[in-house]
C-alpha atoms as a PDB file:
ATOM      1  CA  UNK A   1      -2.058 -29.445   5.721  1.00  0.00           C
ATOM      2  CA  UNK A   2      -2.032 -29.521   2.090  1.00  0.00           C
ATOM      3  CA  UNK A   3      -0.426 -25.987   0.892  1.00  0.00           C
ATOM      4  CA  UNK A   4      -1.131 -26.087  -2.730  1.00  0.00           C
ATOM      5  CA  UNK A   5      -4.477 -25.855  -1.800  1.00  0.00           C
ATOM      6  CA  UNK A   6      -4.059 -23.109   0.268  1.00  0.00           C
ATOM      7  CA  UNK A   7      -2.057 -21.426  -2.648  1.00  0.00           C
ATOM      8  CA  UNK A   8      -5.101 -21.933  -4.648  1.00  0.00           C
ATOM      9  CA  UNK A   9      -7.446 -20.336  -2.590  1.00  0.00           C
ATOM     10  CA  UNK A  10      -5.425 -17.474  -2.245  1.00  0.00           C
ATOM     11  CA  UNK A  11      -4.765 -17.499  -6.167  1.00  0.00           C
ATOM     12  CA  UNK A  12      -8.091 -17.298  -6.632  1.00  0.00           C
ATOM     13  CA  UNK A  13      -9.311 -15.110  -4.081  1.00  0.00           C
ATOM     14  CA  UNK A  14      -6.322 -12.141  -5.182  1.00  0.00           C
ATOM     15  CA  UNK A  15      -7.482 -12.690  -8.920  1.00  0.00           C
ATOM     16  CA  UNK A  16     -11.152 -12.289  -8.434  1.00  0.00           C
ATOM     17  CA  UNK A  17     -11.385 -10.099  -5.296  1.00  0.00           C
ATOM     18  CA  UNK A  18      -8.484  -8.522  -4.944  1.00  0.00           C
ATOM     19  CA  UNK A  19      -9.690  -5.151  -3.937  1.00  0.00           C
ATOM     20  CA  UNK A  20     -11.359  -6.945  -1.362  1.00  0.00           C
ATOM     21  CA  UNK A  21      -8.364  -8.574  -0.408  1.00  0.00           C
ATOM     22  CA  UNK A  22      -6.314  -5.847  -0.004  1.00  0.00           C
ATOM     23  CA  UNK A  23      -8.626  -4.095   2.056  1.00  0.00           C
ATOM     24  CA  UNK A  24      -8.631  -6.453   4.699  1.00  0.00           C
ATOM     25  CA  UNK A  25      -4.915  -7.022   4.896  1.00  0.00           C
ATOM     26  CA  UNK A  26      -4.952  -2.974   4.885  1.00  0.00           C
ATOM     27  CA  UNK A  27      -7.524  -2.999   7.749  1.00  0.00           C
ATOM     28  CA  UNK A  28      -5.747  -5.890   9.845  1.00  0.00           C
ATOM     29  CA  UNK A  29      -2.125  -4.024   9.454  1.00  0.00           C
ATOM     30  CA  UNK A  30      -3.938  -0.683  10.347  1.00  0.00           C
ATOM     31  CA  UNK A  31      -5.340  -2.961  13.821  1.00  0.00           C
ATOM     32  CA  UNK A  32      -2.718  -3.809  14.545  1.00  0.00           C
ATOM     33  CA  UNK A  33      -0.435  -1.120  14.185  1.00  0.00           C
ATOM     34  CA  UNK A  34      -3.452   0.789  16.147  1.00  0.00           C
ATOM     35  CA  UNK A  35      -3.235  -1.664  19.052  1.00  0.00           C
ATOM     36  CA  UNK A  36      -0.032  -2.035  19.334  1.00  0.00           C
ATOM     37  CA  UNK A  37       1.186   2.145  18.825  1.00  0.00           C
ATOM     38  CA  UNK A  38      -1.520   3.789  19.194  1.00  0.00           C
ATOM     39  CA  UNK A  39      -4.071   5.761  16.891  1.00  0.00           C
ATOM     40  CA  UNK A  40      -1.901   8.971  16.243  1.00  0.00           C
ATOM     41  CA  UNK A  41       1.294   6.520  15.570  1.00  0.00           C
ATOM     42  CA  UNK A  42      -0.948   4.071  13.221  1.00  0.00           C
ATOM     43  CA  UNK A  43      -2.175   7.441  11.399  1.00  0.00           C
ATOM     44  CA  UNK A  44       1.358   8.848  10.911  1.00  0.00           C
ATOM     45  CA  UNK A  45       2.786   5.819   9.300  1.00  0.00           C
ATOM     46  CA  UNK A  46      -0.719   5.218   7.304  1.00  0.00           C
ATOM     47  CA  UNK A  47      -0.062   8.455   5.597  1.00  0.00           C
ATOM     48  CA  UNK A  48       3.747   7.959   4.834  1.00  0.00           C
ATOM     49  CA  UNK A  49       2.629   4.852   3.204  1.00  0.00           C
ATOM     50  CA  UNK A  50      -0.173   7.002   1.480  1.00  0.00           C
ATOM     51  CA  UNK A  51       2.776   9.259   0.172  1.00  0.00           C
ATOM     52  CA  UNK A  52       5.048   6.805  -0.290  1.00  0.00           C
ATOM     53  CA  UNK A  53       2.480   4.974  -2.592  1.00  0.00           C
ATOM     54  CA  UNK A  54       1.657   8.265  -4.704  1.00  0.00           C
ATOM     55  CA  UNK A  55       5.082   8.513  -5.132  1.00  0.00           C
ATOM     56  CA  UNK A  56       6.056   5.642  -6.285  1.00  0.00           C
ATOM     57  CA  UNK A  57       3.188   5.883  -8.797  1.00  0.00           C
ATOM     58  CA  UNK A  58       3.905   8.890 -10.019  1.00  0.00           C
ATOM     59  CA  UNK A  59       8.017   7.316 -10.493  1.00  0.00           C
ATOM     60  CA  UNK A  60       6.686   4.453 -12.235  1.00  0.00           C
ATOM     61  CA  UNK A  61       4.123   6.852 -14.769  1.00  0.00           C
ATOM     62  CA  UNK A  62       6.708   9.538 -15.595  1.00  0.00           C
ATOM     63  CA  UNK A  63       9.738   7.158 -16.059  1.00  0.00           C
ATOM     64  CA  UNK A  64      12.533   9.285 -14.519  1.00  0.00           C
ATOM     65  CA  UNK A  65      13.129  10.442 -10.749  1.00  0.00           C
ATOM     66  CA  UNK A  66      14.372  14.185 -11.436  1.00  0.00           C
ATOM     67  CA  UNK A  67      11.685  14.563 -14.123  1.00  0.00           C
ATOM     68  CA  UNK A  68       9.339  14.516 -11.083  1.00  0.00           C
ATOM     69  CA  UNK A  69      11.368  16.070  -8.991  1.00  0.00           C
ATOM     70  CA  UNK A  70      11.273  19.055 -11.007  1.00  0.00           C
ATOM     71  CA  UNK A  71       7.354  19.171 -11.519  1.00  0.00           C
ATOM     72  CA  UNK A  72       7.229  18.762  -8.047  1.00  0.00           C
ATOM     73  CA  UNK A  73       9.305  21.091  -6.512  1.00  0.00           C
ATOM     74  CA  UNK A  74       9.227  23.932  -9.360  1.00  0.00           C
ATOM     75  CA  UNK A  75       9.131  27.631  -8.732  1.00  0.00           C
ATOM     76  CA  UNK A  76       5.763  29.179  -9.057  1.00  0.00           C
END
């Protein structure tokens, strides 16, 4: 099996599809986290991930962790 080929294709297939691509290895993990724990399971740890994710965005746009802290938790 020649693996810089199958680099390649990967390569290529992340850097011109790679919303595509991560769909798919969304949907397979989903599947199998379905199969194998169960819908209500596969949902809970889907939507840590989700919050995880938003997170981890918001981290990376605002620069500092008790910055966000603070605009998230604040008194109203």
């Amino acid at each position: 099996m020649d693996w810089e080929g199958v680099w390649r294709v990967l390569f290529t297939l992340w850097y011109y599809h790679r919303g595509k691509t991560l769909g798919i290895l969304l949907g397979l993990i989903f599947g199998l986290l379905t199969v194998t724990l169960g819908f209500w399971k596969a949902l809970f740890i889907a939507f840590c991930i989700g919050v995880g994710f938003w997170v981890g965005k918001r981290l990376d746009e605002e620069g500092n962790f008790k910055k966000l802290l603070d605009r998230i938790l604040k008194e109203r």
